[in-house]
Protein backbone atom coordinates (compact mmCIF):
# COMPACT_ATOMS: atom_id res chain seq x y z
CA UNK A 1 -33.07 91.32 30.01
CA UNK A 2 -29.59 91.28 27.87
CA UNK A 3 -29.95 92.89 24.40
CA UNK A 4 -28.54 90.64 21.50
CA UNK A 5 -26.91 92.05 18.63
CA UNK A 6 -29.15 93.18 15.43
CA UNK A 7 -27.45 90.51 13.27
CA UNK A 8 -26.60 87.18 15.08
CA UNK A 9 -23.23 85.97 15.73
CA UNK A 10 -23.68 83.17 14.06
CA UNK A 11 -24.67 84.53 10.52
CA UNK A 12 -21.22 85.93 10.00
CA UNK A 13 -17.72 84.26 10.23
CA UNK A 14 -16.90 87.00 12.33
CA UNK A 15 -19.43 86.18 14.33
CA UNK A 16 -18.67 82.51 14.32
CA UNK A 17 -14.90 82.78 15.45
CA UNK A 18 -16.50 84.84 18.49
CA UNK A 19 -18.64 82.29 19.41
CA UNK A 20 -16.18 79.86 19.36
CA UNK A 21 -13.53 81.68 21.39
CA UNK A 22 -16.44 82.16 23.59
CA UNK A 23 -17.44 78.20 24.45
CA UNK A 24 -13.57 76.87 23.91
CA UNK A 25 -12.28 80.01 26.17
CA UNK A 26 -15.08 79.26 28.73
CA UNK A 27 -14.29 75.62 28.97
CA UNK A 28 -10.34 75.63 29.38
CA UNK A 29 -9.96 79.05 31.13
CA UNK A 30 -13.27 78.98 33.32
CA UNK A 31 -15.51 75.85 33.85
CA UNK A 32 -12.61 73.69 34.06
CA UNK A 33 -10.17 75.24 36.61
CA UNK A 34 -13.59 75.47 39.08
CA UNK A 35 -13.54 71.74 39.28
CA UNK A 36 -10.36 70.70 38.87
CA UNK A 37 -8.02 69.78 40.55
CA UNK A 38 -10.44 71.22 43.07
CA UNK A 39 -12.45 68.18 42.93
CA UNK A 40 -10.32 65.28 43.15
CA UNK A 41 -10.82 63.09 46.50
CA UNK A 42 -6.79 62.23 46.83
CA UNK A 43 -7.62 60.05 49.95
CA UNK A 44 -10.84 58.30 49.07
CA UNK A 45 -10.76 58.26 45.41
CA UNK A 46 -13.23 60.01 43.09
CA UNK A 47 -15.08 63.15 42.55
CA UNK A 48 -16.24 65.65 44.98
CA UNK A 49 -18.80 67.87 43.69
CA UNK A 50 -20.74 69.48 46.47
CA UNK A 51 -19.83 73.00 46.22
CA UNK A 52 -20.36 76.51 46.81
CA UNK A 53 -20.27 79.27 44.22
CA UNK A 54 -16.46 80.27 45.60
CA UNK A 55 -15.64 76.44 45.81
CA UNK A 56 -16.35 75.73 49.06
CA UNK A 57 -17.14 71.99 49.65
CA UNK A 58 -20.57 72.34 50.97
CA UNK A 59 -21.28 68.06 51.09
CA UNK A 60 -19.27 65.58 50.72
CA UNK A 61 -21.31 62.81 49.48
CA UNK A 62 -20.76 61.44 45.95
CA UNK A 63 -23.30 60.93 43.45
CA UNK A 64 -22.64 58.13 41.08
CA UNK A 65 -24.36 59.74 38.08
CA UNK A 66 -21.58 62.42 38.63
CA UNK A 67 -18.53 60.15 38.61
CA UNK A 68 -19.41 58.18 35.50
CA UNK A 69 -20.53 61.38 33.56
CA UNK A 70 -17.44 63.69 35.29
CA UNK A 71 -14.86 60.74 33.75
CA UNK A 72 -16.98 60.43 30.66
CA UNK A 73 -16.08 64.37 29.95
CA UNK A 74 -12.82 64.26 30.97
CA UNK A 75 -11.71 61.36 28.86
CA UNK A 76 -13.72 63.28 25.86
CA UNK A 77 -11.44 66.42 26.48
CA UNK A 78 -8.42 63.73 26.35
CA UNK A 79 -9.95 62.48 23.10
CA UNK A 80 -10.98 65.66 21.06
CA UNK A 81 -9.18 68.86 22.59
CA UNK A 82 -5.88 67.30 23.65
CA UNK A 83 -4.24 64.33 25.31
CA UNK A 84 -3.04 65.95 28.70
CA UNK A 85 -1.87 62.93 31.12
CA UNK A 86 -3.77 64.11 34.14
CA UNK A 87 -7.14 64.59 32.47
CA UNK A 88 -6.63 60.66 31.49
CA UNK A 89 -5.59 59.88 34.76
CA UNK A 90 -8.19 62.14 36.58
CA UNK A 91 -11.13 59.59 34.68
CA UNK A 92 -9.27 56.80 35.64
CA UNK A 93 -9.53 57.28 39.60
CA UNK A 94 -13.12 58.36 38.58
CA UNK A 95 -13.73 54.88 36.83
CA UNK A 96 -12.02 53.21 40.16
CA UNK A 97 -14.14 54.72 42.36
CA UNK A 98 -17.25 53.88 40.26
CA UNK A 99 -15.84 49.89 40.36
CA UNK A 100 -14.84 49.93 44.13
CA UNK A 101 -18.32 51.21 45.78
CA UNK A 102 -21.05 51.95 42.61
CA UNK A 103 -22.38 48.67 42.20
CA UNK A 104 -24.95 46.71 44.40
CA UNK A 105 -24.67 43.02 44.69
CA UNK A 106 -27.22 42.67 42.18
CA UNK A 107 -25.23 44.11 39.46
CA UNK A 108 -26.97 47.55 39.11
CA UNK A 109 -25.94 50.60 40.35
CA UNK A 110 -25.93 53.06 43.67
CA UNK A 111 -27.21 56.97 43.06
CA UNK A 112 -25.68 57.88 46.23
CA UNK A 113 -22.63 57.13 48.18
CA UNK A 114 -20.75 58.79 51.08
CA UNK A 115 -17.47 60.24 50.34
CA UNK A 116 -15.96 56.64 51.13
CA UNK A 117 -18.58 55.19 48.90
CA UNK A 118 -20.78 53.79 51.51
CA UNK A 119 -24.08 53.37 49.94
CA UNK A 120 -26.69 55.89 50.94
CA UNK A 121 -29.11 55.80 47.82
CA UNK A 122 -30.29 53.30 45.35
CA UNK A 123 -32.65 54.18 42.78
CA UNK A 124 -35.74 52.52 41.09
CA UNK A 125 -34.59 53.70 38.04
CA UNK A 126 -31.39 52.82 36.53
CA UNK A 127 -29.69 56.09 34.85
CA UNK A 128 -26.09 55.51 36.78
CA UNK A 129 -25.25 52.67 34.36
CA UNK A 130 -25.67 54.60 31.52
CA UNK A 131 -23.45 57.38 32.61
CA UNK A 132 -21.10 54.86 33.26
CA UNK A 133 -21.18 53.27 30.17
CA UNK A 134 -20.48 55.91 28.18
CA UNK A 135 -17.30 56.50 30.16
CA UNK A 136 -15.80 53.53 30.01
CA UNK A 137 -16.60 54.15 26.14
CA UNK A 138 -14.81 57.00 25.75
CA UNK A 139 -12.16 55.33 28.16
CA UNK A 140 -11.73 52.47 25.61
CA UNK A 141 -10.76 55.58 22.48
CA UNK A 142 -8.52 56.94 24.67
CA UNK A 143 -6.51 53.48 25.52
CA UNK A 144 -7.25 50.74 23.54
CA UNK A 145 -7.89 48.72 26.57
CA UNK A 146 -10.65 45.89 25.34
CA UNK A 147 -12.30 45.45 28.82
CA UNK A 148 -13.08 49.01 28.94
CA UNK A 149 -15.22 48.46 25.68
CA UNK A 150 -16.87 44.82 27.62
CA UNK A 151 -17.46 47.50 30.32
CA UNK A 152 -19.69 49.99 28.30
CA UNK A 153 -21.59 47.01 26.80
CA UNK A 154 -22.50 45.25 30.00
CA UNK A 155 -23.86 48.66 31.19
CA UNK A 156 -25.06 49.52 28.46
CA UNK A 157 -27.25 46.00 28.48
CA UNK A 158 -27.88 47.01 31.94
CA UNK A 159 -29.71 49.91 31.58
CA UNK A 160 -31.52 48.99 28.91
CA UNK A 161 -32.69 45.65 30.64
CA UNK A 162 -33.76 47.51 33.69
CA UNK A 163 -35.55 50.20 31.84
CA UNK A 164 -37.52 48.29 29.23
CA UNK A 165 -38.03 44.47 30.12
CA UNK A 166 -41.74 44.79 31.73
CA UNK A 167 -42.20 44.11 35.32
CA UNK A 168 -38.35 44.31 36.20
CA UNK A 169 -38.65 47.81 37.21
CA UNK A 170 -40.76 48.35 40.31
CA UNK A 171 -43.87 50.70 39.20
CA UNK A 172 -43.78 54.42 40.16
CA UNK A 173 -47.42 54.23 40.97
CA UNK A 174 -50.39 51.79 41.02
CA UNK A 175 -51.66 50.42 38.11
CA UNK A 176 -54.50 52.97 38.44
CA UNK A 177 -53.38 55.80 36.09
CA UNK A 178 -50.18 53.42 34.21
CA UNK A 179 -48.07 56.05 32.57
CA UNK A 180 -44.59 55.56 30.76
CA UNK A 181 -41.56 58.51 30.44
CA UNK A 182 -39.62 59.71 27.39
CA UNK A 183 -36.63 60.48 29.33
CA UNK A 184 -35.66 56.61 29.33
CA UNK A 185 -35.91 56.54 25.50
CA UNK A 186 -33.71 59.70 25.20
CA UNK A 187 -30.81 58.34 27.41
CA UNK A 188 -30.77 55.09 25.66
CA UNK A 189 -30.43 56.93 22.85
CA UNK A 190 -27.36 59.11 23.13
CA UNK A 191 -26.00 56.42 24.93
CA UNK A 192 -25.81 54.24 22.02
CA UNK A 193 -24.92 56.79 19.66
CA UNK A 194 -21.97 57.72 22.56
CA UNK A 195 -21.19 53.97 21.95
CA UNK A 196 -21.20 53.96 18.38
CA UNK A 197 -18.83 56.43 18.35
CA UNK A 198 -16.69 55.58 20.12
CA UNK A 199 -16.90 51.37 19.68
CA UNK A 200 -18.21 50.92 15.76
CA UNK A 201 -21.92 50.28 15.21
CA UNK A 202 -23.44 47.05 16.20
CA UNK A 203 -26.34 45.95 15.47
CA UNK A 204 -27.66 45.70 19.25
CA UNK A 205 -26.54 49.45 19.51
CA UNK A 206 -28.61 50.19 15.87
CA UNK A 207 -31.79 48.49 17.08
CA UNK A 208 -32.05 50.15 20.08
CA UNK A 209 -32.01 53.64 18.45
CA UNK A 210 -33.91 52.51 15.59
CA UNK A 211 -36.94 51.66 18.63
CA UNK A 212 -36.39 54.94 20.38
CA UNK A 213 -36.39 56.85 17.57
CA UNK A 214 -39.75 55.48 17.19
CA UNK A 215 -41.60 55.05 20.12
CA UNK A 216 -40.43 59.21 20.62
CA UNK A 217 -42.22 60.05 17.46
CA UNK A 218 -45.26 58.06 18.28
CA UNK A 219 -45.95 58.10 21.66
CA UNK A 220 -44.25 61.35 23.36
CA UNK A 221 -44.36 64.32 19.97
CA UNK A 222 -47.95 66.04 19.58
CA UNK A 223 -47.95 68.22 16.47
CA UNK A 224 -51.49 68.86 16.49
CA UNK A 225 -50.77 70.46 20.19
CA UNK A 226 -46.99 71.64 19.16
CA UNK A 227 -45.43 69.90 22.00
CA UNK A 228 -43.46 67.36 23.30
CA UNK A 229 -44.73 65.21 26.34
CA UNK A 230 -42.72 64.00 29.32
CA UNK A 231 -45.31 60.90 30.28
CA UNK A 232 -48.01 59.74 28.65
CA UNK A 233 -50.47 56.60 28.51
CA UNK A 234 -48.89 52.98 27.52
CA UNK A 235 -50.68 53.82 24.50
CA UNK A 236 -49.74 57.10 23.94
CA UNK A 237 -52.62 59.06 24.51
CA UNK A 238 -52.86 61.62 27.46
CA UNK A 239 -53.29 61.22 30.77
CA UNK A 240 -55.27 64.35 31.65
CA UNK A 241 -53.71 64.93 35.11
CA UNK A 242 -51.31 67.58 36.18
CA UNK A 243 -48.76 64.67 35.80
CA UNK A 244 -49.79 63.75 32.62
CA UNK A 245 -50.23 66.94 31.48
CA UNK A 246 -47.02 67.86 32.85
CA UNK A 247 -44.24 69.66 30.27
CA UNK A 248 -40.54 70.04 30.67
CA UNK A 249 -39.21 72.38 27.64
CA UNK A 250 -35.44 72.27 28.26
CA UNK A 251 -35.27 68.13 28.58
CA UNK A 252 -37.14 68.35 24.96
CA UNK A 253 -35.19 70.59 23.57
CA UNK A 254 -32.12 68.45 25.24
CA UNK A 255 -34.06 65.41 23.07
CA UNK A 256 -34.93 67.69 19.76
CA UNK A 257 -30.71 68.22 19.46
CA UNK A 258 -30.53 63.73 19.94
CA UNK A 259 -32.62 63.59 17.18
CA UNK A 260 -30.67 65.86 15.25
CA UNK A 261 -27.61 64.45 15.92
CA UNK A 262 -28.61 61.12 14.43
CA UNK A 263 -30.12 62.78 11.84
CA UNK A 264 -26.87 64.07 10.61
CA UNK A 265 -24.96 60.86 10.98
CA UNK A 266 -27.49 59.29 9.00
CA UNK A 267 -28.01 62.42 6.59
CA UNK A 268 -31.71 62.07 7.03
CA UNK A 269 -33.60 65.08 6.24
CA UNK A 270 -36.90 63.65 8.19
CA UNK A 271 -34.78 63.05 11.36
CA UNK A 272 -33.60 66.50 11.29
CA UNK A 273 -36.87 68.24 10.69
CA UNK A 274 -38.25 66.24 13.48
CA UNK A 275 -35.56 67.43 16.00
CA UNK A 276 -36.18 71.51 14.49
CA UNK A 277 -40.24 70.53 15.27
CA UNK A 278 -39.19 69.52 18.37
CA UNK A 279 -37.13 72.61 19.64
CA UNK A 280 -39.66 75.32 17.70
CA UNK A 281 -42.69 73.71 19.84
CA UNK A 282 -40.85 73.35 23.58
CA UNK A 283 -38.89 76.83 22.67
CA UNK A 284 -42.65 78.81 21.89
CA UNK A 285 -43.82 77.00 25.01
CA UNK A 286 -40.95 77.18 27.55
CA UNK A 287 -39.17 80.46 26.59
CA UNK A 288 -39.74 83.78 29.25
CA UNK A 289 -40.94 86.67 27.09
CA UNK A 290 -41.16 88.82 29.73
CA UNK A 291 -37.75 88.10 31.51
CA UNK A 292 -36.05 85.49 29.28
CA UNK A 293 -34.56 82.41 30.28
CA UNK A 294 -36.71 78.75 30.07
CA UNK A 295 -38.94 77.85 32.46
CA UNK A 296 -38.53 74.68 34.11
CA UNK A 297 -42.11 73.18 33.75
CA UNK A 298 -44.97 74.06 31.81
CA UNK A 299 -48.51 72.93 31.71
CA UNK A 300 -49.78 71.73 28.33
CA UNK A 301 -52.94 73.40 28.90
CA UNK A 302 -51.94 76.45 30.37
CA UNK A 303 -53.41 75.70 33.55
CA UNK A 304 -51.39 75.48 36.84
CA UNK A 305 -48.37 73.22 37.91
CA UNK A 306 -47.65 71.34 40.98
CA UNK A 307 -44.13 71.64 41.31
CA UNK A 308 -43.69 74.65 43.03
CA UNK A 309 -40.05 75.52 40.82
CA UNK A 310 -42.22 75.23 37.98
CA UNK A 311 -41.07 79.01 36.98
CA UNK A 312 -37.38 78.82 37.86
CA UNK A 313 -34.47 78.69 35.71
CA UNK A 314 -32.18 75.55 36.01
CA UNK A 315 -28.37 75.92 34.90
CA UNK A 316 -29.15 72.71 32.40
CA UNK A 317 -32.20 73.42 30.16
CA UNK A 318 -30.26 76.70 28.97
CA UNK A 319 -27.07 74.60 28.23
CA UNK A 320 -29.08 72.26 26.46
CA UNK A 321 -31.09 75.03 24.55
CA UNK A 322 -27.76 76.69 23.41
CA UNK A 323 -26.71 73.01 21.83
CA UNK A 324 -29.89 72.54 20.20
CA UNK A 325 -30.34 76.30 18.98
CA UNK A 326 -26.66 76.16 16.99
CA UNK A 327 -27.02 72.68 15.84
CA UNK A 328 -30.50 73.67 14.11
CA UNK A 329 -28.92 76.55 12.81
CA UNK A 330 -26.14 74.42 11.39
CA UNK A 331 -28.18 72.21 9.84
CA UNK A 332 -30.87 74.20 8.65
CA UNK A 333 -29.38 78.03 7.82
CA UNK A 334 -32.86 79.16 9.30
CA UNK A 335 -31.82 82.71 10.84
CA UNK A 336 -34.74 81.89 12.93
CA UNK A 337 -32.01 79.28 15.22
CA UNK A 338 -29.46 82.20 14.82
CA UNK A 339 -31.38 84.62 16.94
CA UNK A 340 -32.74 82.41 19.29
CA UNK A 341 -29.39 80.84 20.07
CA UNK A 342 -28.17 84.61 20.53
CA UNK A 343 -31.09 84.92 22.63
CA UNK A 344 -30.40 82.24 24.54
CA UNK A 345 -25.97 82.47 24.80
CA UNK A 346 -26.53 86.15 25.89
CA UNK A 347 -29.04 85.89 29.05
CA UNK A 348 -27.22 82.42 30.42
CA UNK A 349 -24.58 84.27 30.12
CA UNK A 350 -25.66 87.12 31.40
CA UNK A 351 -27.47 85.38 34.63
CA UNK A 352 -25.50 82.24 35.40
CA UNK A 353 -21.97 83.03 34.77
CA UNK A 354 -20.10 83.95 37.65
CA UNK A 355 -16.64 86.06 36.47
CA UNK A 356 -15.45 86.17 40.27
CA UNK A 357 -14.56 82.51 40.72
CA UNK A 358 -15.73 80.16 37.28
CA UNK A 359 -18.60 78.42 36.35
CA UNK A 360 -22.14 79.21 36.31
CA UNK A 361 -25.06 78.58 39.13
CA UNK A 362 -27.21 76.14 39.06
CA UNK A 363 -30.71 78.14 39.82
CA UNK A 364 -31.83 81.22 39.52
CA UNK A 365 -35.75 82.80 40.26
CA UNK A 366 -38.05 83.56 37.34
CA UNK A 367 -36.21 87.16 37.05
CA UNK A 368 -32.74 85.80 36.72
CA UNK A 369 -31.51 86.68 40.69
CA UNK A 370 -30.13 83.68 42.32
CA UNK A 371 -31.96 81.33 44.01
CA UNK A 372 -28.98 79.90 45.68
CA UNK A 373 -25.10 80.20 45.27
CA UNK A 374 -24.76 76.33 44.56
CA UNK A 375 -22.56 75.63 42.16
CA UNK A 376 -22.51 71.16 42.60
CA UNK A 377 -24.55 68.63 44.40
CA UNK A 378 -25.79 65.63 43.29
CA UNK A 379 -27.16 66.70 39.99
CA UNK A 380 -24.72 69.27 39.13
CA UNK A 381 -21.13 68.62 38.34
CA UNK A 382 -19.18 68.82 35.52
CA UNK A 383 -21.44 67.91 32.64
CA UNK A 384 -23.98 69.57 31.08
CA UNK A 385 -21.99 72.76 31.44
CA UNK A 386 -18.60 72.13 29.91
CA UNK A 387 -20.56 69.40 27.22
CA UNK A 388 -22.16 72.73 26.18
CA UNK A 389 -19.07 74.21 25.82
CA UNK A 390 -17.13 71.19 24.19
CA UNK A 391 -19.87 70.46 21.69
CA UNK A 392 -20.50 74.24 20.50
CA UNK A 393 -16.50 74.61 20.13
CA UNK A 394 -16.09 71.28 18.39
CA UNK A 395 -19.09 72.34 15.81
CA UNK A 396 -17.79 75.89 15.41
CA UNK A 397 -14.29 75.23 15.12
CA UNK A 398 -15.02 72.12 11.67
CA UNK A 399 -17.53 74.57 10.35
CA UNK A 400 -14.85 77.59 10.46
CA UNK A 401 -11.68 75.13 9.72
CA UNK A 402 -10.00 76.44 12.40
CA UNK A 403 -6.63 74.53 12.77
């Protein structure tokens, strides 16, 4: 393990200006020139994103999740950092691709397509639409262009139709042990505050995260066990199964910083609390002591997990853990977020970065040696990554009044 300085970064401006050279440096000098243009399909349209760690395409195949969320961050680049006419344009072929060969004939969306967009994949779950809905959002600031903002609504209604009317979806299992997942509530979530931002409030938008809001707090948080479930009982009770039992610390720590998001647009103290209770429980339970890094799954009980990755370290939870630690820390001044998002900055950056060619790997072993030299497939691309990077630059850069 990486030591980390005595006194965080993040307690001193010094610090602070660091930090943000850091994330805004990383995402216009590193993460982006590894995908771009690199990843541009000039004949076919769209995005590859199969690659090796020197940017070798490895697969060719496109995942739909990655075009929607791949145009979503270029067009918030275009928005935020500045208007450069190929990032715009990039999105756009992106968005094209998505309304050429994404869609089924029923109106929802493909996971997987060939590299002409034949479809290879098709989900029970709908998650595509909502990664396409929040680009064609953020498409809408950038242009003005009303269908764009029709576009983000009919997904939007979409996704939320699919995932919530009961009996649409088809069941995961039998009826036997019924369980129901957080991670739908926590998508439709961001994705209607991503549409609120970037379309006004509504009050369809408003009453969705009003109920997920909710049902999180009742049915998925466990104070009197300090954790955060993935699945639990219709009811919310648990399902005392490996499945049920079943923790993932970086996708609730990827939740906690939701929660504090709309906490701060809605300058509600409770809201915020419940996102810190959130990250302090999944960080005590999912953090390495003996060689850093977040696991990927826990057990709630402590007993043994199926998945045999349980112990590895994904690219994403550590992205999502270096949001969630700052944005505590912002909101809070407890030094307690400093250190652990110095923690947390200094091994990722220490064990996924790559300063030969850009960009960090996706998976690493419990010690912190790669697993693989993947760099994109058809859960990495450019997202969670350079979001990290956006968000922590955007934050540090109002809270310094940097010009």
């Amino acid at each position: 393990m990486t030591s980390s300085p005595a006194v965080p970064l993040l307690t001193t401006p010094e610090g602070r200006a660091v930090l943000q050279n850091c994330y805004r440096q990383g995402l216009l000098q590193d993460t982006l020139p590894f995908w771009f243009p690199r990843s541009i399909d000039t004949e076919y349209g769209g995005f590859l994103h199969g690659f090796d760690g020197d940017g070798t395409l490895i697969d060719t195949d496109k995942s739909i999740w990655a075009q929607g969320r791949m145009s979503w961050m270029l067009l918030t680049l275009y928005n935020t950092v500045e208007p450069r006419p190929e990032w715009l344009q990039w999105a756009e072929q992106g968005l094209a691709f998505l309304e050429r060969h994404g869609f089924d004939t029923d109106g929802r969306m493909y996971f997987h397509v060939t590299r002409e967009g034949q479809p290879i994949r098709k989900r029970r779950y709908a998650y595509s639409e909502s990664f396409a809905a929040i680009a064609y959002a953020a498409h809408y600031r950038a242009t003005g262009q009303s269908r764009s903002a029709e576009r983000a609504r009919e997904l939007f209604n979409q996704f939320t139709r699919w995932n919530f009317t009961p009996g649409l979806m088809p069941p995961k299992f039998t009826d036997v042990r019924p369980m129901i997942g957080m991670g739908p509530r926590m998508i439709t979530l961001v994705t209607a505050q991503e549409l609120r931002a970037h379309l006004g409030a509504d009050p369809v938008g408003e009453s969705w995260i009003d109920r997920c809001l909710d049902e999180i707090a009742r049915w998925f948080l466990k104070p009197e066990w300090r954790a955060v479930m993935e699945s639990v009982a219709p009811d919310g009770s648990l399902v005392d199964h490996p499945d049920g039992r079943l923790l993932n610390p970086g996708h609730a720590i990827e939740g906690a910083w939701f929660i504090m998001q709309e906490g701060r647009y809605r300058r509600d103290s409770s809201l915020i609390q419940r996102g810190c209770d959130m990250l302090d429980w999944m960080w005590e339970r999912g953090w390495d002591t003996e060689h850093g890094g977040l696991y990927y799954f826990r057990d709630l009980q402590g007993k043994p997990v199926q998945e045999y990755w349980h112990d590895m370290k994904f690219w994403w939870p550590h992205d999502e853990a270096i949001i969630a630690t700052l944005m505590a820390y912002e909101l809070t001044g407890d030094e307690k977020f400093a250190r652990w998002h110095q923690l947390v900055h200094d091994w990722s950056h220490h064990h996924f970065a790559d300063p030969e060619y850009g960009e960090w790997f996706g998976y690493l072993h419990r010690d912190g040696s790669h697993s693989t030299t993947t760099k994109g497939n058809l859960w990495k691309s450019c997202f969670h990554h350079p979001r990290m990077q956006w968000m922590c630059s955007q934050q540090l850069t109002a809270s310094l009044k940097i010009v």
